[in-house]
PDB file of N, CA and C in Angstrom:
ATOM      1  N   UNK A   1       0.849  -1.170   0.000  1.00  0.00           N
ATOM      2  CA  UNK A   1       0.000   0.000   0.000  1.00  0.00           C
ATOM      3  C   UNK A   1       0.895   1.233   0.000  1.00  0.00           C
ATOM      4  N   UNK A   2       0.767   2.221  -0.902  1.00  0.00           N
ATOM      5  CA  UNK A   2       1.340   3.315  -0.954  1.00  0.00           C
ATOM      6  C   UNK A   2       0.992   4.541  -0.027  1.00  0.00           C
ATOM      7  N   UNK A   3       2.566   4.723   0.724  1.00  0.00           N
ATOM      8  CA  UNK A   3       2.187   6.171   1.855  1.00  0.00           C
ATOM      9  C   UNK A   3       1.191   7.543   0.419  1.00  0.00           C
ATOM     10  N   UNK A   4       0.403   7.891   2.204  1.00  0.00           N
ATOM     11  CA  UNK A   4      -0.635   9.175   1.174  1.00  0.00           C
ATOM     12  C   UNK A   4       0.715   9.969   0.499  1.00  0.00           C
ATOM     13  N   UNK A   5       1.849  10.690   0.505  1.00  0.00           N
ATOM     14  CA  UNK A   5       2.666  11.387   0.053  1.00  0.00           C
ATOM     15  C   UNK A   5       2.853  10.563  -1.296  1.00  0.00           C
ATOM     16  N   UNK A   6       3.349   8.915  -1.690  1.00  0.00           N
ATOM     17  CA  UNK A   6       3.395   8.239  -2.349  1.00  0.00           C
ATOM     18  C   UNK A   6       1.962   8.541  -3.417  1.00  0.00           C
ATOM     19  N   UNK A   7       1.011   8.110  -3.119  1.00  0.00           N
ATOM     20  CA  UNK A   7       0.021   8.419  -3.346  1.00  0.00           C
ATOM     21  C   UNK A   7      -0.277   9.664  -4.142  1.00  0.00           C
ATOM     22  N   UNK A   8       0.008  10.521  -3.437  1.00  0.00           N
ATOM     23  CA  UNK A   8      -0.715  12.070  -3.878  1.00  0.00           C
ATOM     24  C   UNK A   8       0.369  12.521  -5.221  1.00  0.00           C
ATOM     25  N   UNK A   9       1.190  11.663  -5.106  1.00  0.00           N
ATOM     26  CA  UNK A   9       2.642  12.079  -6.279  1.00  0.00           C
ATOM     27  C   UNK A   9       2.095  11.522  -7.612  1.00  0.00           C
ATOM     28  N   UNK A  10       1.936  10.274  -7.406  1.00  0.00           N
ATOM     29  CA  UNK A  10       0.964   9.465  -8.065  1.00  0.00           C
ATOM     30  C   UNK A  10      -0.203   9.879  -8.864  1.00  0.00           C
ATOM     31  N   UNK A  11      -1.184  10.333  -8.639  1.00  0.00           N
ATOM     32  CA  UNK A  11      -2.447  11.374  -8.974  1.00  0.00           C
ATOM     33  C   UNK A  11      -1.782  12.888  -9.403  1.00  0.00           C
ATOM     34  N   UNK A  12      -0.711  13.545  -8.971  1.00  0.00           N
ATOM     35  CA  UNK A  12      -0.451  14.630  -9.272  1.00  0.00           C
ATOM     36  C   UNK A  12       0.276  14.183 -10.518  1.00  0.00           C
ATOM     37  N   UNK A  13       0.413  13.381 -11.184  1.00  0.00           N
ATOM     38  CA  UNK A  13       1.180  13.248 -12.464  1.00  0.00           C
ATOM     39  C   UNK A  13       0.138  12.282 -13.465  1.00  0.00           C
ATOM     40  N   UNK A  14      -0.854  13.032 -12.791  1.00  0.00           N
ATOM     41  CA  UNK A  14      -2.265  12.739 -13.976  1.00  0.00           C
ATOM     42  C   UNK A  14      -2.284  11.312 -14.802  1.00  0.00           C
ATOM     43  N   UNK A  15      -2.242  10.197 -14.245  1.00  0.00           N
ATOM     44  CA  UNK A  15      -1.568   8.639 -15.014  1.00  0.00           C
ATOM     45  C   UNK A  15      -3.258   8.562 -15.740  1.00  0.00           C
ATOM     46  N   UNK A  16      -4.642   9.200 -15.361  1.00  0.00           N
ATOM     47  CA  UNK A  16      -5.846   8.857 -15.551  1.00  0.00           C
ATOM     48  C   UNK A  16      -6.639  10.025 -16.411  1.00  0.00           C
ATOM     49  N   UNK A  17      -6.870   9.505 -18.041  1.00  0.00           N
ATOM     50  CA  UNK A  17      -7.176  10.774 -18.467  1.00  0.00           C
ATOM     51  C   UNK A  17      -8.986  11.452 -18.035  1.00  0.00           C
ATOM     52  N   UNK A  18      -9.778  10.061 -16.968  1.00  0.00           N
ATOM     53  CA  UNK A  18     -10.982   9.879 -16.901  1.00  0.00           C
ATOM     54  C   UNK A  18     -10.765   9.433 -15.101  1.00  0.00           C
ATOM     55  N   UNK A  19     -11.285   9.615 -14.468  1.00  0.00           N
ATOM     56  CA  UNK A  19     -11.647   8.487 -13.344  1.00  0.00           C
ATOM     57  C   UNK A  19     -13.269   8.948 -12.310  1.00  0.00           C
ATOM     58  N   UNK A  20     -14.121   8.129 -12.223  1.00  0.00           N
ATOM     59  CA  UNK A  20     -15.210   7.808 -11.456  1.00  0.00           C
ATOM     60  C   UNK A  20     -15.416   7.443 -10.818  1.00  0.00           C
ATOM     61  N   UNK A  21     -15.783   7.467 -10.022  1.00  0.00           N
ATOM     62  CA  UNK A  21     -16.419   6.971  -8.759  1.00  0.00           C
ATOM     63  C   UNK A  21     -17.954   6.042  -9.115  1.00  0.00           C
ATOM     64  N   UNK A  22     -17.696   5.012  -9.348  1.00  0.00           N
ATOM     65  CA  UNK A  22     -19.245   4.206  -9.395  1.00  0.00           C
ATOM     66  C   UNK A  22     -19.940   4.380  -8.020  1.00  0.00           C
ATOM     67  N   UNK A  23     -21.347   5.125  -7.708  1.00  0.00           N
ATOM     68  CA  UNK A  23     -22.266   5.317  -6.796  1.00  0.00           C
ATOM     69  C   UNK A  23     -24.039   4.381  -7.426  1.00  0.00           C
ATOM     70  N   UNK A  24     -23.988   3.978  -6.741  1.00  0.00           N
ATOM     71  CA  UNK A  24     -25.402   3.080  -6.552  1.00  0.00           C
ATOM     72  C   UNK A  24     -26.285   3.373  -5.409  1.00  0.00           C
ATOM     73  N   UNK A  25     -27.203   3.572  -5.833  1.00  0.00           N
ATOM     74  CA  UNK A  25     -28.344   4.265  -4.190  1.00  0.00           C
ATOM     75  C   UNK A  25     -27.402   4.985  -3.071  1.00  0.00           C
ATOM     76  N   UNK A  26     -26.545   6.153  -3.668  1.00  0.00           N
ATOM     77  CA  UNK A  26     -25.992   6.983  -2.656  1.00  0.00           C
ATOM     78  C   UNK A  26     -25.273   6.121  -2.451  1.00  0.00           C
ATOM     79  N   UNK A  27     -24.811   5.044  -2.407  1.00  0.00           N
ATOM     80  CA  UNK A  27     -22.842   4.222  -1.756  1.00  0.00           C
ATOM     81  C   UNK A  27     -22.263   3.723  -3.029  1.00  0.00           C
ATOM     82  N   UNK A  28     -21.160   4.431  -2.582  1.00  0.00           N
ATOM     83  CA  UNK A  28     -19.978   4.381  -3.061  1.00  0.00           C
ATOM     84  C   UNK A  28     -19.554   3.023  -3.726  1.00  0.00           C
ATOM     85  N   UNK A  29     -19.896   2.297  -4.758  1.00  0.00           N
ATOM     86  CA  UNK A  29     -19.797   0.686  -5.065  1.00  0.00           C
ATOM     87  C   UNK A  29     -18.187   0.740  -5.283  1.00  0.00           C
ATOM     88  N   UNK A  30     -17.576   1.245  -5.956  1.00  0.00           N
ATOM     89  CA  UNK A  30     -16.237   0.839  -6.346  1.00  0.00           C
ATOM     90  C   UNK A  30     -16.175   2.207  -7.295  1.00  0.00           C
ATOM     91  N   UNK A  31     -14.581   1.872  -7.966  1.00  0.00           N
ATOM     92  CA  UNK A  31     -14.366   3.229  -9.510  1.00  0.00           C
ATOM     93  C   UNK A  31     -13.634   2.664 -10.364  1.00  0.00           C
ATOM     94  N   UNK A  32     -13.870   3.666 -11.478  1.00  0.00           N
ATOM     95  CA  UNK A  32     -13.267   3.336 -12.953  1.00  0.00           C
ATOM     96  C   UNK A  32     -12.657   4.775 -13.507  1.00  0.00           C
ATOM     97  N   UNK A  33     -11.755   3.647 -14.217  1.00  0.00           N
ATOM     98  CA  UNK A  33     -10.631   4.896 -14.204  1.00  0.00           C
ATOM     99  C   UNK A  33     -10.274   4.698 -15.931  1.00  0.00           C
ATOM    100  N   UNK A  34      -9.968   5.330 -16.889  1.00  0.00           N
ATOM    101  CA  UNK A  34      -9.397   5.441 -18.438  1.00  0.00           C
ATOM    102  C   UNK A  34      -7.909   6.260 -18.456  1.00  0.00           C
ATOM    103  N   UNK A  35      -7.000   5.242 -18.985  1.00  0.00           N
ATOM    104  CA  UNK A  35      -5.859   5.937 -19.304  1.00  0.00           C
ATOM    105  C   UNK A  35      -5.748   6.729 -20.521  1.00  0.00           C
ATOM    106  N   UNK A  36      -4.998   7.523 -20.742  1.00  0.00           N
ATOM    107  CA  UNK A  36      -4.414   8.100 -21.956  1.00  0.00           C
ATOM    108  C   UNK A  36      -4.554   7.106 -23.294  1.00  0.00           C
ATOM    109  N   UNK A  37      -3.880   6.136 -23.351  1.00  0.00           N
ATOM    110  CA  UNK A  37      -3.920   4.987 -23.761  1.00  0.00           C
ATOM    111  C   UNK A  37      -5.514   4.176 -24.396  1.00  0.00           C
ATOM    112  N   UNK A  38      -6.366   4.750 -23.615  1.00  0.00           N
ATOM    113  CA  UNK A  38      -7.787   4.421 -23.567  1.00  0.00           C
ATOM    114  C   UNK A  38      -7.448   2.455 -22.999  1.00  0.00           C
ATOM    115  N   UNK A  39      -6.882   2.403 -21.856  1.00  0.00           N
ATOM    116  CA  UNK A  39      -6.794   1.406 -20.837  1.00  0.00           C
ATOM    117  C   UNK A  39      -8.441   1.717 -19.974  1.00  0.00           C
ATOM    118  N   UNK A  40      -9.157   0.886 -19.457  1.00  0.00           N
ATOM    119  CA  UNK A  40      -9.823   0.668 -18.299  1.00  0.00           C
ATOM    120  C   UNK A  40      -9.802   0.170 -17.339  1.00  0.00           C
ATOM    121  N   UNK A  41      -9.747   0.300 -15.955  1.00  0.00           N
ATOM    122  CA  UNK A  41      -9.168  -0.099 -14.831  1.00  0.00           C
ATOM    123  C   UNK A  41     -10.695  -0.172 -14.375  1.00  0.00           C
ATOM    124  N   UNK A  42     -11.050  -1.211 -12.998  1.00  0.00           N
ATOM    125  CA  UNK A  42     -12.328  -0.801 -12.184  1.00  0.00           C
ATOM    126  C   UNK A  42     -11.926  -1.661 -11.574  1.00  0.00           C
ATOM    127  N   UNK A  43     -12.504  -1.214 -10.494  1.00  0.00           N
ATOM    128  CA  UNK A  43     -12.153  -1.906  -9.174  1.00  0.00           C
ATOM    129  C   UNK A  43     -14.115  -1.662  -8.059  1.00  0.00           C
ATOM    130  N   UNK A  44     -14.638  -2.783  -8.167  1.00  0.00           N
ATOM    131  CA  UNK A  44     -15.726  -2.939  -7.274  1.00  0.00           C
ATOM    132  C   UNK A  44     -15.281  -3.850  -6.006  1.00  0.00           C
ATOM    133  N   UNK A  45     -15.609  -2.990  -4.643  1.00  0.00           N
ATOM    134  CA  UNK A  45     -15.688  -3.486  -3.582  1.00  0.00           C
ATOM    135  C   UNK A  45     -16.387  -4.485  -3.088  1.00  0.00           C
ATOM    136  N   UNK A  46     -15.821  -5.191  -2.595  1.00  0.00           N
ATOM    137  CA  UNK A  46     -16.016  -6.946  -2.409  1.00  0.00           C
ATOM    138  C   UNK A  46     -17.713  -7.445  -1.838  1.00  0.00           C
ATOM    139  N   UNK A  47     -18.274  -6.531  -1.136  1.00  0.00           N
ATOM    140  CA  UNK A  47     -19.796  -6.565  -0.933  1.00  0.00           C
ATOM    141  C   UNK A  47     -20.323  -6.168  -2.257  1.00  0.00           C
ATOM    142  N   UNK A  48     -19.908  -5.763  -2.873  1.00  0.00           N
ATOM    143  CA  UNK A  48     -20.677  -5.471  -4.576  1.00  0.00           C
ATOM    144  C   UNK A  48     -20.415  -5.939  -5.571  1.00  0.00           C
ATOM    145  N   UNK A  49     -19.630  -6.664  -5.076  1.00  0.00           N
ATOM    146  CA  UNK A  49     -19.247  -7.906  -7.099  1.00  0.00           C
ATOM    147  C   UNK A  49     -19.878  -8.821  -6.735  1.00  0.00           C
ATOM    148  N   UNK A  50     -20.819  -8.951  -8.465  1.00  0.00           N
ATOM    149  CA  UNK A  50     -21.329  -9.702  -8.675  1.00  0.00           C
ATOM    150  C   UNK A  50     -22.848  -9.614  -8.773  1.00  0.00           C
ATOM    151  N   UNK A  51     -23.185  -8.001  -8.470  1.00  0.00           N
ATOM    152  CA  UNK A  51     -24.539  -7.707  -8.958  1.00  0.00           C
ATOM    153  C   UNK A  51     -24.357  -7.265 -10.375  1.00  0.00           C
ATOM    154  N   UNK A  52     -23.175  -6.850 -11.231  1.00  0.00           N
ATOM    155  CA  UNK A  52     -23.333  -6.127 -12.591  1.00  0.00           C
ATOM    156  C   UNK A  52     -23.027  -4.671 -12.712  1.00  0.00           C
ATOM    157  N   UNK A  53     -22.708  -4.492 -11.224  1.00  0.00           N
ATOM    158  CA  UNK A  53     -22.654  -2.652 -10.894  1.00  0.00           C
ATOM    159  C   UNK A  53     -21.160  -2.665 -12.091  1.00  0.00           C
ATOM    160  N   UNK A  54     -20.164  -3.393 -12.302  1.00  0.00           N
ATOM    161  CA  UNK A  54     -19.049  -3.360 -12.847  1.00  0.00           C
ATOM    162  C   UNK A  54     -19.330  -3.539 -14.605  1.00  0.00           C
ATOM    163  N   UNK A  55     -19.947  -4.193 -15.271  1.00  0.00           N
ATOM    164  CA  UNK A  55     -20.547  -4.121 -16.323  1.00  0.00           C
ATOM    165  C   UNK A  55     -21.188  -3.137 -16.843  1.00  0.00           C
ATOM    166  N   UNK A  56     -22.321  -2.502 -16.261  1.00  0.00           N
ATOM    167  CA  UNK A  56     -23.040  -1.487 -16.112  1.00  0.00           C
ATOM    168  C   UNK A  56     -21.990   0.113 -16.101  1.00  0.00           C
ATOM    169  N   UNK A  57     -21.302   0.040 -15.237  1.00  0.00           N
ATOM    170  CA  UNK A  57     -20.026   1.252 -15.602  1.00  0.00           C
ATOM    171  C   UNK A  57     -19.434   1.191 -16.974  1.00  0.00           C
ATOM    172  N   UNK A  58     -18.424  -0.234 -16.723  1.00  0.00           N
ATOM    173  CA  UNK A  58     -18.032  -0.267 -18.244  1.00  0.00           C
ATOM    174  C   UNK A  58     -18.512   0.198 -19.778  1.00  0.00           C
ATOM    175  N   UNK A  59     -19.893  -0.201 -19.368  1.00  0.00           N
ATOM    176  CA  UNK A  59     -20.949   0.549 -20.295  1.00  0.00           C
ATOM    177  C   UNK A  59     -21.000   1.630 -20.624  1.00  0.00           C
ATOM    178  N   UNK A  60     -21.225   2.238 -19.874  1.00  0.00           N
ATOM    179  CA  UNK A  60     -21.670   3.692 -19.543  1.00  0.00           C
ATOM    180  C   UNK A  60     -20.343   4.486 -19.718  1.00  0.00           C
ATOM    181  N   UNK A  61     -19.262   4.070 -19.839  1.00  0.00           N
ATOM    182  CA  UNK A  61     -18.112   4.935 -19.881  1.00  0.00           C
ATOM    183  C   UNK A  61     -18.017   4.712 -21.067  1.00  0.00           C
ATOM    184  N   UNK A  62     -18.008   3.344 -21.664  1.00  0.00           N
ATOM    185  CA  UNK A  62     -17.557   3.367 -22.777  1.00  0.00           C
ATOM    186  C   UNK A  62     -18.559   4.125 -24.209  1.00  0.00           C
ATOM    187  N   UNK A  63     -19.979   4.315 -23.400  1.00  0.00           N
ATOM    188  CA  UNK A  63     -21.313   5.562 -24.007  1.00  0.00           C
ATOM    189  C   UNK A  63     -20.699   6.439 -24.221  1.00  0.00           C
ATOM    190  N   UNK A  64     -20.371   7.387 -22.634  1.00  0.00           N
ATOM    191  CA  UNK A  64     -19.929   8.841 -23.078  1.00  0.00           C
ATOM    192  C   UNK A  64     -18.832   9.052 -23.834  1.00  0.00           C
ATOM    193  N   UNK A  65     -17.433   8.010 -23.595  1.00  0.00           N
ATOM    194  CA  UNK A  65     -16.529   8.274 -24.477  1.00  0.00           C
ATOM    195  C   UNK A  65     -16.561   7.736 -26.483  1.00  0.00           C
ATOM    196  N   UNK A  66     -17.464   7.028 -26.239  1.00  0.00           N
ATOM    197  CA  UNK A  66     -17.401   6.598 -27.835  1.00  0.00           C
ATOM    198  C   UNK A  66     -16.692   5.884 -28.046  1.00  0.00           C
ATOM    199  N   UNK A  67     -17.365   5.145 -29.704  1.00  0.00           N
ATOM    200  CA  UNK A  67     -16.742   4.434 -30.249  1.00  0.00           C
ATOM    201  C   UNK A  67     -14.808   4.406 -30.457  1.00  0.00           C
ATOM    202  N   UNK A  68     -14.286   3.584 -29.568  1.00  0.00           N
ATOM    203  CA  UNK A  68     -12.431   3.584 -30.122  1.00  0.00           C
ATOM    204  C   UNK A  68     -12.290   2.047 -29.387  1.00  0.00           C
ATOM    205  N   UNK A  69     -11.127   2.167 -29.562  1.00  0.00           N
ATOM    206  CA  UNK A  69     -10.455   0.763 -29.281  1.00  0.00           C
ATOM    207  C   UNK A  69     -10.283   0.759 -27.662  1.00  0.00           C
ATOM    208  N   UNK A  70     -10.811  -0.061 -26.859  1.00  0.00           N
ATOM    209  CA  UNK A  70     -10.314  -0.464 -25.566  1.00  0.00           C
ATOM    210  C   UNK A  70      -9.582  -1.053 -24.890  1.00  0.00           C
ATOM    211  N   UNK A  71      -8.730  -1.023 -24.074  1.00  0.00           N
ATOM    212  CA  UNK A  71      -7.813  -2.171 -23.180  1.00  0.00           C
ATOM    213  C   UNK A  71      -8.056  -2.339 -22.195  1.00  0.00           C
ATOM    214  N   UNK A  72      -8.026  -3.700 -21.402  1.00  0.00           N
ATOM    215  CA  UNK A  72      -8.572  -4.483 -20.243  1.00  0.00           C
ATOM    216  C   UNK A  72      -6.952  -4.483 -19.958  1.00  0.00           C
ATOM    217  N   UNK A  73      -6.216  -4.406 -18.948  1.00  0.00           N
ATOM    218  CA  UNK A  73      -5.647  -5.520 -18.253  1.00  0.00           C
ATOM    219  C   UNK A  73      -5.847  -6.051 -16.906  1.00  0.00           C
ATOM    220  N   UNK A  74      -6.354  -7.500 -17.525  1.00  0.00           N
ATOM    221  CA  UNK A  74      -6.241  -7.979 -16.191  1.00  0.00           C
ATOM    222  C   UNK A  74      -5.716  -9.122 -15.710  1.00  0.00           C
ATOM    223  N   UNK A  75      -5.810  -9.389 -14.557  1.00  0.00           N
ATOM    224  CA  UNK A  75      -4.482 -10.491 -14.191  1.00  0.00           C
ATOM    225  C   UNK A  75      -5.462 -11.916 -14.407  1.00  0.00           C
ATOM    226  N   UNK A  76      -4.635 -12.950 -15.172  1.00  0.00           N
ATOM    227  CA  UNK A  76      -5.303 -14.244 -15.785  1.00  0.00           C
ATOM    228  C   UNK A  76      -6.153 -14.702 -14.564  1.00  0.00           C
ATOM    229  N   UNK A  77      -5.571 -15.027 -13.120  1.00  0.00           N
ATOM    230  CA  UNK A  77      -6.451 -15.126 -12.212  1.00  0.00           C
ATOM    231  C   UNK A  77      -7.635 -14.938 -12.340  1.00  0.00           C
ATOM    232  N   UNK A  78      -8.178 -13.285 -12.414  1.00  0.00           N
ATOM    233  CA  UNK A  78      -9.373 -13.056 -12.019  1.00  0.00           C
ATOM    234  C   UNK A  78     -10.307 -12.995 -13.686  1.00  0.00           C
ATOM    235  N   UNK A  79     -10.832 -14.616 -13.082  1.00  0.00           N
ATOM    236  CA  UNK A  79     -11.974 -15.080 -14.023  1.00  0.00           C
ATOM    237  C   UNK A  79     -13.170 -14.191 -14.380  1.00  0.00           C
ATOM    238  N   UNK A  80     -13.676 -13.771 -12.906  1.00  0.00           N
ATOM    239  CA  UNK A  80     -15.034 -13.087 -13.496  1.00  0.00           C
ATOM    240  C   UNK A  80     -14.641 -11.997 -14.166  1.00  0.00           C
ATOM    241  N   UNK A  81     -13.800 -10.981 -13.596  1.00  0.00           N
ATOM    242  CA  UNK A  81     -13.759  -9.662 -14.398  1.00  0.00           C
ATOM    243  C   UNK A  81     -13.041  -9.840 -16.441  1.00  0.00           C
ATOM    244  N   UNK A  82     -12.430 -11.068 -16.106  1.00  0.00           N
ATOM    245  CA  UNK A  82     -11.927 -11.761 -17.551  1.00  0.00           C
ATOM    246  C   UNK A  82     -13.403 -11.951 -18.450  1.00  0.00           C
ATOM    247  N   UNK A  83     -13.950 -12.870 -17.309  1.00  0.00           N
ATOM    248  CA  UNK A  83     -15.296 -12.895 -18.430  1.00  0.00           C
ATOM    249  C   UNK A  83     -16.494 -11.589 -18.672  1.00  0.00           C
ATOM    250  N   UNK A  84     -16.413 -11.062 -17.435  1.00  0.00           N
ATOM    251  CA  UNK A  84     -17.123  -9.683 -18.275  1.00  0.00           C
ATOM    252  C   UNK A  84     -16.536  -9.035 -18.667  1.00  0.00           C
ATOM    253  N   UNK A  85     -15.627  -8.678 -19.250  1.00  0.00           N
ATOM    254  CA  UNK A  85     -14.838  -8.176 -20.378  1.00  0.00           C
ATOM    255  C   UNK A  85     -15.399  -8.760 -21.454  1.00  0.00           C
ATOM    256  N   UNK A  86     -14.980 -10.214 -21.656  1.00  0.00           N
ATOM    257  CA  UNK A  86     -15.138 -11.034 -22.780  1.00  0.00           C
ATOM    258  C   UNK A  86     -16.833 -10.318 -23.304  1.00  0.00           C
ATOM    259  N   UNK A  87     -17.585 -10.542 -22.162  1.00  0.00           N
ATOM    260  CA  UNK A  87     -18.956 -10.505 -22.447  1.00  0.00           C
ATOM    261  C   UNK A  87     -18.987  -9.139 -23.308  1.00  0.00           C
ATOM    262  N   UNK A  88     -18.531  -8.350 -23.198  1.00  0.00           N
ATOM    263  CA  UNK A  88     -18.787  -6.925 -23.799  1.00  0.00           C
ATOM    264  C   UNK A  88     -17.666  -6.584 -24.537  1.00  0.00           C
ATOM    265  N   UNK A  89     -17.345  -7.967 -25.490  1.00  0.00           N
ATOM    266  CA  UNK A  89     -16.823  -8.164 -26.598  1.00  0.00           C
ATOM    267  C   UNK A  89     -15.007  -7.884 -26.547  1.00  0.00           C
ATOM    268  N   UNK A  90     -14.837  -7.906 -25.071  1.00  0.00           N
ATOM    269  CA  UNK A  90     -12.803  -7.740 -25.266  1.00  0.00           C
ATOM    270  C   UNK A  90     -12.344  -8.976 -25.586  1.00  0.00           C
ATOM    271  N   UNK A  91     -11.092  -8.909 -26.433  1.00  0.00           N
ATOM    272  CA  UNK A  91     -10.854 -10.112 -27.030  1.00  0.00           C
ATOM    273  C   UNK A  91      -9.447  -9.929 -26.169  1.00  0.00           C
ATOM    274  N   UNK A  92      -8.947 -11.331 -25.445  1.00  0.00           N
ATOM    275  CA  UNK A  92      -7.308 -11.528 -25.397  1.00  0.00           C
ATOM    276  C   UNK A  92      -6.130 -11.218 -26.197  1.00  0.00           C
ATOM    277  N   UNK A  93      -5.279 -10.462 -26.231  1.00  0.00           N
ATOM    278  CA  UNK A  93      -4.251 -10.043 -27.282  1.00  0.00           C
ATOM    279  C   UNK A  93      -3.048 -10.816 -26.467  1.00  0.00           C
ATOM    280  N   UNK A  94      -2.536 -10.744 -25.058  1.00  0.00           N
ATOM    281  CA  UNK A  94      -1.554 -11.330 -24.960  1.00  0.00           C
ATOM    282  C   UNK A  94      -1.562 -11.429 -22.707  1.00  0.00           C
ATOM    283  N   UNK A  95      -0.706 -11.818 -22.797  1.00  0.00           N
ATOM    284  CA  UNK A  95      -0.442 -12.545 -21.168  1.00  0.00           C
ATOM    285  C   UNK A  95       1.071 -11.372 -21.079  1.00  0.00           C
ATOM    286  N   UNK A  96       1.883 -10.691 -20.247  1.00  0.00           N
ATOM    287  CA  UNK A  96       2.690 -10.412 -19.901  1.00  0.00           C
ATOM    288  C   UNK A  96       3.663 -11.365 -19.189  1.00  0.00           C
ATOM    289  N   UNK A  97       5.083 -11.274 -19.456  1.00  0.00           N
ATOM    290  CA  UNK A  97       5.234 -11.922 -18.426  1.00  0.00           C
ATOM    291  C   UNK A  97       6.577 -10.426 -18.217  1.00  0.00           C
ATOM    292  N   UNK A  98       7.494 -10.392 -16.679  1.00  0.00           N
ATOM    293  CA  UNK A  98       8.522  -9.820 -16.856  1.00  0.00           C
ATOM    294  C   UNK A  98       9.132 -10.265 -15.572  1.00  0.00           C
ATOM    295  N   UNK A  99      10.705 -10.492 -15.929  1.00  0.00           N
ATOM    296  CA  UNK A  99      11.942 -10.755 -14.459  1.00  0.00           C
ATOM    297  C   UNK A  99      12.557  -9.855 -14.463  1.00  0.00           C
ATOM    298  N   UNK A 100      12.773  -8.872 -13.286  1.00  0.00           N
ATOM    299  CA  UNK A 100      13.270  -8.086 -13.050  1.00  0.00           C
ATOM    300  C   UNK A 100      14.704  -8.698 -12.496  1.00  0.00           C
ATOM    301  N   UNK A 101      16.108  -8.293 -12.964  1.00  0.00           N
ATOM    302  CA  UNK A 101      17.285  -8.671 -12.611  1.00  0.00           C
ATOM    303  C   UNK A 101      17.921  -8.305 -11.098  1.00  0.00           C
TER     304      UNK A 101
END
């Protein structure tokens, strides 16, 4: 976990050309974030995956911003967010791997 100073350095060098806050009946479900890159990041809090609140964003971001090319990364592990991707048509391009010396 990154100190808030870590943190605030982080956000002050703008890495997110988009980021949201997903809210559902007034609480805070999780957020989504778009890189430069047009990357998508989301992250739903563990009492809320698995109603669709994460699909439903994806959506909706990908409305206001329009038709372009999207990127998922996510780690092979996590199946569900792999398959709702898939579901809303992301296709696999490649696996990373890297060893740092």
């Amino acid at each position: 976990m990154p100190s808030f100073r870590e943190h605030t350095r982080f956000i002050n060098s703008k890495p997110y050309r988009h980021w949201w806050l997903i809210v559902v009946d007034r609480q805070n479900v999780g957020a989504i974030y778009v890189t430069a890159q047009n990357e998508i990041g989301i992250s739903i809090l563990k009492r809320f995956q698995g109603f669709g609140y994460g699909k439903a964003a994806v959506l909706r971001v990908m409305e206001i911003l329009g038709p372009r090319e999207y990127l998922a990364n996510i780690n092979p592990a996590n199946k569900r967010s792999a398959a709702m991707f898939k579901s809303l048509g992301f296709g696999l391009i490649q696996h990373t791997y890297r060893r740092e010396s």
